[in-house]
PDB file of N, CA and C in Angstrom:
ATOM      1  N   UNK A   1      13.605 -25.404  26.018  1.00  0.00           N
ATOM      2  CA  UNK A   1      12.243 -25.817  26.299  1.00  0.00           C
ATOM      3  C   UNK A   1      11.727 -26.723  25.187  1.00  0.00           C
ATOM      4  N   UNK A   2      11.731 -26.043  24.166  1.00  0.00           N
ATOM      5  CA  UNK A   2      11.528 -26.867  22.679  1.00  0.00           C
ATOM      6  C   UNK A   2      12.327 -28.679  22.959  1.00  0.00           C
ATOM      7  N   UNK A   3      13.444 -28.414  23.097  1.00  0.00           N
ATOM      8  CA  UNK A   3      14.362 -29.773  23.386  1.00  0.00           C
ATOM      9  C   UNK A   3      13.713 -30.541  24.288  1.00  0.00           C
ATOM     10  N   UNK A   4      13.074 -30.416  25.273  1.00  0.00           N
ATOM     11  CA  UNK A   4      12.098 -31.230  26.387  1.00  0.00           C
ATOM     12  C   UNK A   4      10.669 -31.220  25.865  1.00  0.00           C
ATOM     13  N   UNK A   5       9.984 -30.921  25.362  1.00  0.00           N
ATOM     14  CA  UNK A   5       8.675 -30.927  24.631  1.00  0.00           C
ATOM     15  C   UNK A   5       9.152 -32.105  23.356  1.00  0.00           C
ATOM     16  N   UNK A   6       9.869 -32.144  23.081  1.00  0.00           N
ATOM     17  CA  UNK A   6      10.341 -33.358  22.070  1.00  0.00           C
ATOM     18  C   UNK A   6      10.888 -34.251  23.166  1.00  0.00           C
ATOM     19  N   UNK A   7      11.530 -34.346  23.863  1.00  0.00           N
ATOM     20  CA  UNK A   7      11.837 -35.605  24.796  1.00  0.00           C
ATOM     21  C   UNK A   7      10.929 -36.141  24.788  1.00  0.00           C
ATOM     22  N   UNK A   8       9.826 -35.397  25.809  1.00  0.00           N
ATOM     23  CA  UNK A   8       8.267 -35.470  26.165  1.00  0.00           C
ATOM     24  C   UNK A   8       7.786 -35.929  25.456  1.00  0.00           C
ATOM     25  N   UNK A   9       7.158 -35.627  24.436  1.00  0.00           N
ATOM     26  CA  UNK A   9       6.439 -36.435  22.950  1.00  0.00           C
ATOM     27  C   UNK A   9       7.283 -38.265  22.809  1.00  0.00           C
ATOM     28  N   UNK A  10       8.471 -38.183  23.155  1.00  0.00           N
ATOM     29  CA  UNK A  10       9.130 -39.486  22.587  1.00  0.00           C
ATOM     30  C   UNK A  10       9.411 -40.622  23.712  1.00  0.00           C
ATOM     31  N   UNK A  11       9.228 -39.723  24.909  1.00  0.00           N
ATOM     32  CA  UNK A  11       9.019 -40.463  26.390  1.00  0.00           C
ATOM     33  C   UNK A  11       7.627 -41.476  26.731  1.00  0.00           C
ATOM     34  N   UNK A  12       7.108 -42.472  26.844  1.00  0.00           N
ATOM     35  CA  UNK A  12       5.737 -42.407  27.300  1.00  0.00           C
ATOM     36  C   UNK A  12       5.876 -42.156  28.396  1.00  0.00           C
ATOM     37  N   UNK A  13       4.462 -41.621  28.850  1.00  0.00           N
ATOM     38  CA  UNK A  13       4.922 -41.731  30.561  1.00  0.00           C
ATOM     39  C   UNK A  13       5.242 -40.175  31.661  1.00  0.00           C
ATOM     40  N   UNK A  14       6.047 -39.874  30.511  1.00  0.00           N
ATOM     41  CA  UNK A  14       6.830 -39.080  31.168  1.00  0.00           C
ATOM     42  C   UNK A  14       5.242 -37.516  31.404  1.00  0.00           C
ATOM     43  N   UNK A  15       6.127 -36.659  32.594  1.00  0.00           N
ATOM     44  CA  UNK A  15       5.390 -35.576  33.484  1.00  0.00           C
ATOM     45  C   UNK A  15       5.658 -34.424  32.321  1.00  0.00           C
ATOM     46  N   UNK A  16       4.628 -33.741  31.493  1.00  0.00           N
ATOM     47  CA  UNK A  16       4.956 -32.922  30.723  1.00  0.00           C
ATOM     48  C   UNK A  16       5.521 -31.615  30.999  1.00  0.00           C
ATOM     49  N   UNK A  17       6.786 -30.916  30.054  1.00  0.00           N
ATOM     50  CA  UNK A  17       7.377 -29.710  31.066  1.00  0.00           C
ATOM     51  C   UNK A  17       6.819 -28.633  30.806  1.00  0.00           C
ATOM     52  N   UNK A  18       5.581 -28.366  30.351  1.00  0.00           N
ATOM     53  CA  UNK A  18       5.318 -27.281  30.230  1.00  0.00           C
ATOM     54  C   UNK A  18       3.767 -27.521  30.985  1.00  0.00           C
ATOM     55  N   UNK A  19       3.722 -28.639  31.985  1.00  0.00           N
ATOM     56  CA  UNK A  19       2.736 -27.898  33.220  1.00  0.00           C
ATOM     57  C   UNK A  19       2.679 -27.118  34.114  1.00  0.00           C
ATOM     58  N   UNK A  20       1.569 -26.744  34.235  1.00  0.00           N
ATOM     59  CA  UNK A  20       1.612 -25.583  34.890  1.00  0.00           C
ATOM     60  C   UNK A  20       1.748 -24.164  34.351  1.00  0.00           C
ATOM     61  N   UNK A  21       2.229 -24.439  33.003  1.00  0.00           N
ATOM     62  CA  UNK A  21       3.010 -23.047  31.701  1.00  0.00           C
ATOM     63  C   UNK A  21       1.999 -22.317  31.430  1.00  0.00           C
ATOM     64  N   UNK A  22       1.378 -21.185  31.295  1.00  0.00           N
ATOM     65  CA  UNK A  22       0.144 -20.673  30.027  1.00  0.00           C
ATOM     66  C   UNK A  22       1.049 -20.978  28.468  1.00  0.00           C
ATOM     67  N   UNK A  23      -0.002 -21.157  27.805  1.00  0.00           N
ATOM     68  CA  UNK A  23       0.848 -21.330  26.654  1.00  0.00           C
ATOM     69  C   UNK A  23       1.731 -20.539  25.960  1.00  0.00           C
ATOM     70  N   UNK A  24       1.134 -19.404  26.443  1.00  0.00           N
ATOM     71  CA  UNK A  24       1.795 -18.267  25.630  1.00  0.00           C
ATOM     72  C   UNK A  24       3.357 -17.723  26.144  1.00  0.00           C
ATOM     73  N   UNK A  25       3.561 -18.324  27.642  1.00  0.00           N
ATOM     74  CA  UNK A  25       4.595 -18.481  28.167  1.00  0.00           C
ATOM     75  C   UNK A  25       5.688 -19.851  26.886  1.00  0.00           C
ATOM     76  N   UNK A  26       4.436 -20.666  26.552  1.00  0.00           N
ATOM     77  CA  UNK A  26       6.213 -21.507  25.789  1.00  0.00           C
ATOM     78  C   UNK A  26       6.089 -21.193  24.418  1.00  0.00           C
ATOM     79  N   UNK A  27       5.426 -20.261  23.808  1.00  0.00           N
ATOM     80  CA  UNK A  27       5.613 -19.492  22.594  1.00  0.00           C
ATOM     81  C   UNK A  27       6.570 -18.064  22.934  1.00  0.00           C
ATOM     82  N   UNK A  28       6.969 -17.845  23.788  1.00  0.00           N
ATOM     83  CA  UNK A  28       7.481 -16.468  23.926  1.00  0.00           C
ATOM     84  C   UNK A  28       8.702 -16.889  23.956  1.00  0.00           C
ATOM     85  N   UNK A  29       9.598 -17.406  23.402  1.00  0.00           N
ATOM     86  CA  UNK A  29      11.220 -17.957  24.060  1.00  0.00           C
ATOM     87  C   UNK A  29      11.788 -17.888  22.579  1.00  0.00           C
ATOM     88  N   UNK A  30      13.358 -17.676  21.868  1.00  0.00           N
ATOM     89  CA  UNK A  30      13.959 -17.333  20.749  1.00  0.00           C
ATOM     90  C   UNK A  30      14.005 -18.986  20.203  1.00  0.00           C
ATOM     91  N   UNK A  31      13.850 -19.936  20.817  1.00  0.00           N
ATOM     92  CA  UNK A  31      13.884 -20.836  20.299  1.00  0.00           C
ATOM     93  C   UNK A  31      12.695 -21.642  19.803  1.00  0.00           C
ATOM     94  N   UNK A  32      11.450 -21.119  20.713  1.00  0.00           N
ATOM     95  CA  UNK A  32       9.887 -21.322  19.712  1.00  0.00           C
ATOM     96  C   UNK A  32       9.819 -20.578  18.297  1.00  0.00           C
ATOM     97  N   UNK A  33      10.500 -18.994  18.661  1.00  0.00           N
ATOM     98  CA  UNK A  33      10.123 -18.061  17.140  1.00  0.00           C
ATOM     99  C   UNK A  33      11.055 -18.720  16.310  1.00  0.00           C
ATOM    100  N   UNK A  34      12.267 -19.332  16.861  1.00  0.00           N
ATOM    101  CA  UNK A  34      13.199 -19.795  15.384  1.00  0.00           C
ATOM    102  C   UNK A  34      12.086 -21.059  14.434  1.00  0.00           C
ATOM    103  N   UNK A  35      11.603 -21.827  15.763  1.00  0.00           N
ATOM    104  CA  UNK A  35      10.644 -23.195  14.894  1.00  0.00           C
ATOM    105  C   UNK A  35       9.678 -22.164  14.277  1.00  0.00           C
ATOM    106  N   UNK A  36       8.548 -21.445  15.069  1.00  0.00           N
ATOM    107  CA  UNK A  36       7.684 -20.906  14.272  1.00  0.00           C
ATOM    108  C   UNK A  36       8.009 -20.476  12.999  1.00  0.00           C
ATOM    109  N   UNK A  37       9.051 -20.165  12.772  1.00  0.00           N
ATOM    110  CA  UNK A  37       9.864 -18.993  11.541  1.00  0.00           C
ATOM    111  C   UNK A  37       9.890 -20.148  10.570  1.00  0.00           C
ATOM    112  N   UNK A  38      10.809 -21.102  11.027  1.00  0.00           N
ATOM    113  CA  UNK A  38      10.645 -22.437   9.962  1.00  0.00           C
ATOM    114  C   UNK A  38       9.408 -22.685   9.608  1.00  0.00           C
ATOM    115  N   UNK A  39       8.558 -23.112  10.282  1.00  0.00           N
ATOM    116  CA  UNK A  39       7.492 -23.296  10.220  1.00  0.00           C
ATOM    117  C   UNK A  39       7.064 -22.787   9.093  1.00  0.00           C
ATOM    118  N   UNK A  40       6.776 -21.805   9.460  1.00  0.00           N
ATOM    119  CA  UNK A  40       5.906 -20.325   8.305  1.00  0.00           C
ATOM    120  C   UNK A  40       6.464 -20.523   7.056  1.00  0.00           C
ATOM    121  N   UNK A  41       7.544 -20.757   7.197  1.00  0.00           N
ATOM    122  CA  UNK A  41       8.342 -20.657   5.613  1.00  0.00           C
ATOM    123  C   UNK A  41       8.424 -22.226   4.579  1.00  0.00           C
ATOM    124  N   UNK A  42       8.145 -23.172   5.781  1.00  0.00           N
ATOM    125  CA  UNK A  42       8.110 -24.219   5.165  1.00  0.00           C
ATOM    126  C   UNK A  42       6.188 -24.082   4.750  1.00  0.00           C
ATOM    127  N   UNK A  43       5.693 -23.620   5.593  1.00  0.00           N
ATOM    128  CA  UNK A  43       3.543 -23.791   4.903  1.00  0.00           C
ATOM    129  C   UNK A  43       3.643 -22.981   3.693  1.00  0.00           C
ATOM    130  N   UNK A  44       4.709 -21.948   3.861  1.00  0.00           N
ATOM    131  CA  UNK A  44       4.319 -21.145   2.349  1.00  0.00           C
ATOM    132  C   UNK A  44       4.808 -21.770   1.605  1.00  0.00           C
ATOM    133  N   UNK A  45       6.158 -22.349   1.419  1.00  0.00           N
ATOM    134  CA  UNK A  45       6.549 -23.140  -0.209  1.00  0.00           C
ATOM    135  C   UNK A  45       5.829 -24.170  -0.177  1.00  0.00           C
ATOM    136  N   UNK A  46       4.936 -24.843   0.676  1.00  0.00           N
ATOM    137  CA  UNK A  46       4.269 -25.911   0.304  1.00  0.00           C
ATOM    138  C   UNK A  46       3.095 -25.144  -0.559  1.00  0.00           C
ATOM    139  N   UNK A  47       2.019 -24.026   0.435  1.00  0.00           N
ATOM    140  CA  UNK A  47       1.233 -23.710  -0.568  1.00  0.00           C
ATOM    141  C   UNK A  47       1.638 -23.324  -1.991  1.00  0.00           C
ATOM    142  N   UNK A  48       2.928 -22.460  -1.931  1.00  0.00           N
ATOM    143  CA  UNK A  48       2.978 -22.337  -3.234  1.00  0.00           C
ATOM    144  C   UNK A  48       2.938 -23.289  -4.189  1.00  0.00           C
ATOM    145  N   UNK A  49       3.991 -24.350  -3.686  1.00  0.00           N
ATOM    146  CA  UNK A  49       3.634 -25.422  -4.789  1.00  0.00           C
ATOM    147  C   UNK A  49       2.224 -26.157  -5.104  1.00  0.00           C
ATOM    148  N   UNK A  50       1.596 -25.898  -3.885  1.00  0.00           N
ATOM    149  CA  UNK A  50       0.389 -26.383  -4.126  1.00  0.00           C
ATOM    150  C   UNK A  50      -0.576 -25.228  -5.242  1.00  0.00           C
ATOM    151  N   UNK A  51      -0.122 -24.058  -4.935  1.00  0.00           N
ATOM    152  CA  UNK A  51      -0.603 -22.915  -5.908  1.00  0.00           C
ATOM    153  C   UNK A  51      -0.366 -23.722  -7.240  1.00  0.00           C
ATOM    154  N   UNK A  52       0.845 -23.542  -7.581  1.00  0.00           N
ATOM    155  CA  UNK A  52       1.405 -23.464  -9.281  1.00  0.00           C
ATOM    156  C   UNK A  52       0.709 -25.019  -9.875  1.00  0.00           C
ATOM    157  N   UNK A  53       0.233 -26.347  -9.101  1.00  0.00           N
ATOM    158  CA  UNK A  53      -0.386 -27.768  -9.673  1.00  0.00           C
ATOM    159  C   UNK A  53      -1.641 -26.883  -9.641  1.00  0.00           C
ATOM    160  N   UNK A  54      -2.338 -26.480  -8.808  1.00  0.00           N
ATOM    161  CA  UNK A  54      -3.730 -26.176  -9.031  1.00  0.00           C
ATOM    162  C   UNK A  54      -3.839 -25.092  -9.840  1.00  0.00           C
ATOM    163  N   UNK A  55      -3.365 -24.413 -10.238  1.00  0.00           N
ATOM    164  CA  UNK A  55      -3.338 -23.075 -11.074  1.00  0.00           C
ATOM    165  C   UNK A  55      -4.017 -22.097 -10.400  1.00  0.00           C
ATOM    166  N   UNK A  56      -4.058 -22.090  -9.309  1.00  0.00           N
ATOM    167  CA  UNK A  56      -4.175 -21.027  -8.290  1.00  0.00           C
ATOM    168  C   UNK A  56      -3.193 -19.822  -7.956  1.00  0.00           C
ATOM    169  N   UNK A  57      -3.344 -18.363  -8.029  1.00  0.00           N
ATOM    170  CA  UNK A  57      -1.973 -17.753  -8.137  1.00  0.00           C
ATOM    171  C   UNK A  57      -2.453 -17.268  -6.623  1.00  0.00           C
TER     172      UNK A  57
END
């Protein structure tokens, strides 16, 4: 699903595949939680680094 939501984005034009979806239908799949997971882990080492320049702990 993830793989066609990026087609989609790079298509103009194109019929999006997650009409008709509730959203929570294209968050529920092992391949949204793997991005989300990245995700999460990439906002925290950013804040952190953003922690340790600002002297924020």
């Amino acid at each position: 699903m993830l793989q066609r939501v990026v087609r989609w984005l790079e298509t103009p034009n194109a019929e999006p595949p997650f009409a008709g979806r509730r959203p929570a239908d294209l968050l529920d799949t092992p391949e949204a939680a793997a991005v989300l997971s990245r995700l999460r882990a990439w906002l925290d080492a950013a804040d952190g680094r953003v922690s340790r320049r600002s002297g924020r702990a």
